[in-house]
Each structure stands twice: as structure tokens, then as C-alpha cells.
C-alpha atoms as a PDB file:
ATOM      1  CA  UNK A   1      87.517 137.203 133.998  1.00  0.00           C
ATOM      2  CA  UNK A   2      86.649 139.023 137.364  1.00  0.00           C
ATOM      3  CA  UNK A   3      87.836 135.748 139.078  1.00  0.00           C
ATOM      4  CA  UNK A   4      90.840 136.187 137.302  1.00  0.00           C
ATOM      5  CA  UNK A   5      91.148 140.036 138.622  1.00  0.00           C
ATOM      6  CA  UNK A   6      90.378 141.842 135.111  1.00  0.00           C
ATOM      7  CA  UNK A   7      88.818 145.362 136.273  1.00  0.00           C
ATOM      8  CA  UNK A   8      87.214 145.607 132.707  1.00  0.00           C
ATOM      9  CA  UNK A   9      85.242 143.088 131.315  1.00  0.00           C
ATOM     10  CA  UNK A  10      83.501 143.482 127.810  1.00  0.00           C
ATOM     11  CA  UNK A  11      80.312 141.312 127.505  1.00  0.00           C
ATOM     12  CA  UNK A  12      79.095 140.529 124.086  1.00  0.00           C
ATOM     13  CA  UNK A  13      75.687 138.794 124.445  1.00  0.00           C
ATOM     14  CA  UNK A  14      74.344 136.666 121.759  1.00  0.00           C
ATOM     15  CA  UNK A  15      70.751 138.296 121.991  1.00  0.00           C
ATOM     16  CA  UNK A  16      69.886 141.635 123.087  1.00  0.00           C
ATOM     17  CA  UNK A  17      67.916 140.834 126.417  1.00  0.00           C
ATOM     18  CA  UNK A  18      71.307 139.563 128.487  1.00  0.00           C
ATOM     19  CA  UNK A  19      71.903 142.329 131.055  1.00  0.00           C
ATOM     20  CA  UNK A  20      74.679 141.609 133.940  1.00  0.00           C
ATOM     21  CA  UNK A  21      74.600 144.002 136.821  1.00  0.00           C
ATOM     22  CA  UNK A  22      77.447 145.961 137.714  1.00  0.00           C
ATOM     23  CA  UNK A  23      76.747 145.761 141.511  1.00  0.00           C
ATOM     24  CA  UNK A  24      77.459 142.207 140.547  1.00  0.00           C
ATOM     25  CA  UNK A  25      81.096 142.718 140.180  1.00  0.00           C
ATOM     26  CA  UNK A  26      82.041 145.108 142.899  1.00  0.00           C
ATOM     27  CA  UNK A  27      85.181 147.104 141.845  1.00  0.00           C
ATOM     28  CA  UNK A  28      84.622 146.424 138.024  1.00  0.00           C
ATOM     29  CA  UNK A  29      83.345 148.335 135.061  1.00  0.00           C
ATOM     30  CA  UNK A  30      81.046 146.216 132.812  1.00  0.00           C
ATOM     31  CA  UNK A  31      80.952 147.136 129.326  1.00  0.00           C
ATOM     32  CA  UNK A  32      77.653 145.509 127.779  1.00  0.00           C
ATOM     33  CA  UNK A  33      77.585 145.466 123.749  1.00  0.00           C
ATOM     34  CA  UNK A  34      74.660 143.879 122.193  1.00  0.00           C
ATOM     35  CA  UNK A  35      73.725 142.750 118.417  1.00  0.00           C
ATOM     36  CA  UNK A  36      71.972 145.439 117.130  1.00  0.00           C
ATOM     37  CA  UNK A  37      69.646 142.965 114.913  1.00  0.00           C
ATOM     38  CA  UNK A  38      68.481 139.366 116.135  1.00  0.00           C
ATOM     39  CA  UNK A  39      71.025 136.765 115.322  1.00  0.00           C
ATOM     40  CA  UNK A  40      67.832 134.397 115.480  1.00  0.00           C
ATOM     41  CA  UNK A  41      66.376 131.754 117.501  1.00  0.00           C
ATOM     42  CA  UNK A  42      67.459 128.393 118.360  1.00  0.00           C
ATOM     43  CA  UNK A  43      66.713 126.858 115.190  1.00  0.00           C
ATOM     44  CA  UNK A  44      67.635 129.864 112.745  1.00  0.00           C
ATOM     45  CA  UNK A  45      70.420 131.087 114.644  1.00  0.00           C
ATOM     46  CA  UNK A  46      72.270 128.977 117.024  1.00  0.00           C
ATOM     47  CA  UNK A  47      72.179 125.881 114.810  1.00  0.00           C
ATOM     48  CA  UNK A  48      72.541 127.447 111.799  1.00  0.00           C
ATOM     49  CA  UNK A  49      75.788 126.969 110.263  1.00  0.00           C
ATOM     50  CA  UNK A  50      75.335 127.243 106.703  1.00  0.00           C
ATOM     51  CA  UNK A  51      78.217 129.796 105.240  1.00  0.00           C
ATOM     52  CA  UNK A  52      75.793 132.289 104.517  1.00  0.00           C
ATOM     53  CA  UNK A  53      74.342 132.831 108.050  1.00  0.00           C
ATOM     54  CA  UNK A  54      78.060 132.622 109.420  1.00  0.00           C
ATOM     55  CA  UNK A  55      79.246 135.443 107.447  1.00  0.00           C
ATOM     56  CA  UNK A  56      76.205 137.500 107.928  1.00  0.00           C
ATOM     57  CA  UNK A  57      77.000 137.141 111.760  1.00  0.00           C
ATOM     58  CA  UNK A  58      80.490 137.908 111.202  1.00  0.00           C
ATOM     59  CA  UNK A  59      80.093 141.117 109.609  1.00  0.00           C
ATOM     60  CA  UNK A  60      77.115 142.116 112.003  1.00  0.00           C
ATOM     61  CA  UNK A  61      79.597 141.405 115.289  1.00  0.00           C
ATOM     62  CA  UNK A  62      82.199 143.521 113.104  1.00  0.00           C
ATOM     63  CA  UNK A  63      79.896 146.342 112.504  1.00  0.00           C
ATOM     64  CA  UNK A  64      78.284 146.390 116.030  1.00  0.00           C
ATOM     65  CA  UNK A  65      82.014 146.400 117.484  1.00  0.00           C
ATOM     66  CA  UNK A  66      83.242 149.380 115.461  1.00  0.00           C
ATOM     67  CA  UNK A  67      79.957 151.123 116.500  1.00  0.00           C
ATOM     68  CA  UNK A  68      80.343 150.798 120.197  1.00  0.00           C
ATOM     69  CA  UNK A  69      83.810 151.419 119.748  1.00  0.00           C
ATOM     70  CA  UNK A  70      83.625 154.979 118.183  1.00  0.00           C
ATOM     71  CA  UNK A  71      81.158 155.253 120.937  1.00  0.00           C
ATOM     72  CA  UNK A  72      83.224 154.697 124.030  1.00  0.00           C
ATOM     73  CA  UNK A  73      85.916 156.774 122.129  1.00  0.00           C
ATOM     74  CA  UNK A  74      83.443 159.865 122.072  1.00  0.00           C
ATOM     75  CA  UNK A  75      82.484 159.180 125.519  1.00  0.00           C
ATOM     76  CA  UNK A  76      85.900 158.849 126.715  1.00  0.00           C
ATOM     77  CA  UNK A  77      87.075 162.087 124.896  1.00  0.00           C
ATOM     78  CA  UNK A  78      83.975 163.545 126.478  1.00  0.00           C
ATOM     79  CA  UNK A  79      85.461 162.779 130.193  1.00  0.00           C
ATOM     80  CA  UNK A  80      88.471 163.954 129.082  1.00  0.00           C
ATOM     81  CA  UNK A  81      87.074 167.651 128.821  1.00  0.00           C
END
């Protein structure tokens, strides 16, 4: 994406110990959003497919999303002021 020229870039990491620096991407604003519980390890998470896990994860990345996304609305209206 910053290859491409995008001057915001939303990560979403699959655990919550992924960090990418900002001083990385010179001239970009990083937005980092991580799960707010453990999606699991390699055996319980990333090869688990079974419907119930998928859904679980699906309404976790919904929930997470809608949280950080009132948040950068506050924060925005903040900057606003």
C-alpha cells in the first residue's frame, strides 16, 4: 500500500504483538488495530476452520473494528476543537 502511494494505511494484525513503526513509512500515518482477545495459536487458530471458530472470529474483527472506529472518531472530533 505505501508502494502504491496510500498516505493511510490501516494494519489489522492477526495477534496482538505485531507493531510496524511509523518511521518506517516516512510521510505516512499508520493506523495499528489489534484483536482485543487471542484468535489462538497455530493449531487452535490459524488452522482452525471449523464454522464455529470462523464466526467467532468474524464477529470479534467486527466488534474490534467498530471499537477503534468510534475511537478515531472521538479522537478526530477531539483535533477538531
Amino acid at each position: 500500500m505505501y508502494v502504491a502511494g496510500y498516505e493511510t494505511i490501516i494494519v489489522v494484525y492477526l495477534n496482538q504483538h505485531g507493531f510496524y513503526h511509523p518511521d518506517s513509512f516516512p510521510g505516512c500515518t499508520l493506523i495499528n488495530l489489534y484483536p482485543s482477545e487471542t484468535l489462538g495459536d497455530f493449531r487452535t487458530g490459524t488452522l482452525n476452520f471449523s464454522a464455529k471458530k470462523i464466526e467467532s472470529m468474524i464477529r470479534q474483527g467486527y466488534a474490534d473494528t467498530i471499537k477503534a472506529t468510534d475511537y478515531l472518531e472521538e479522537l478526530r472530533a477531539l483535533i477538531a476543537k
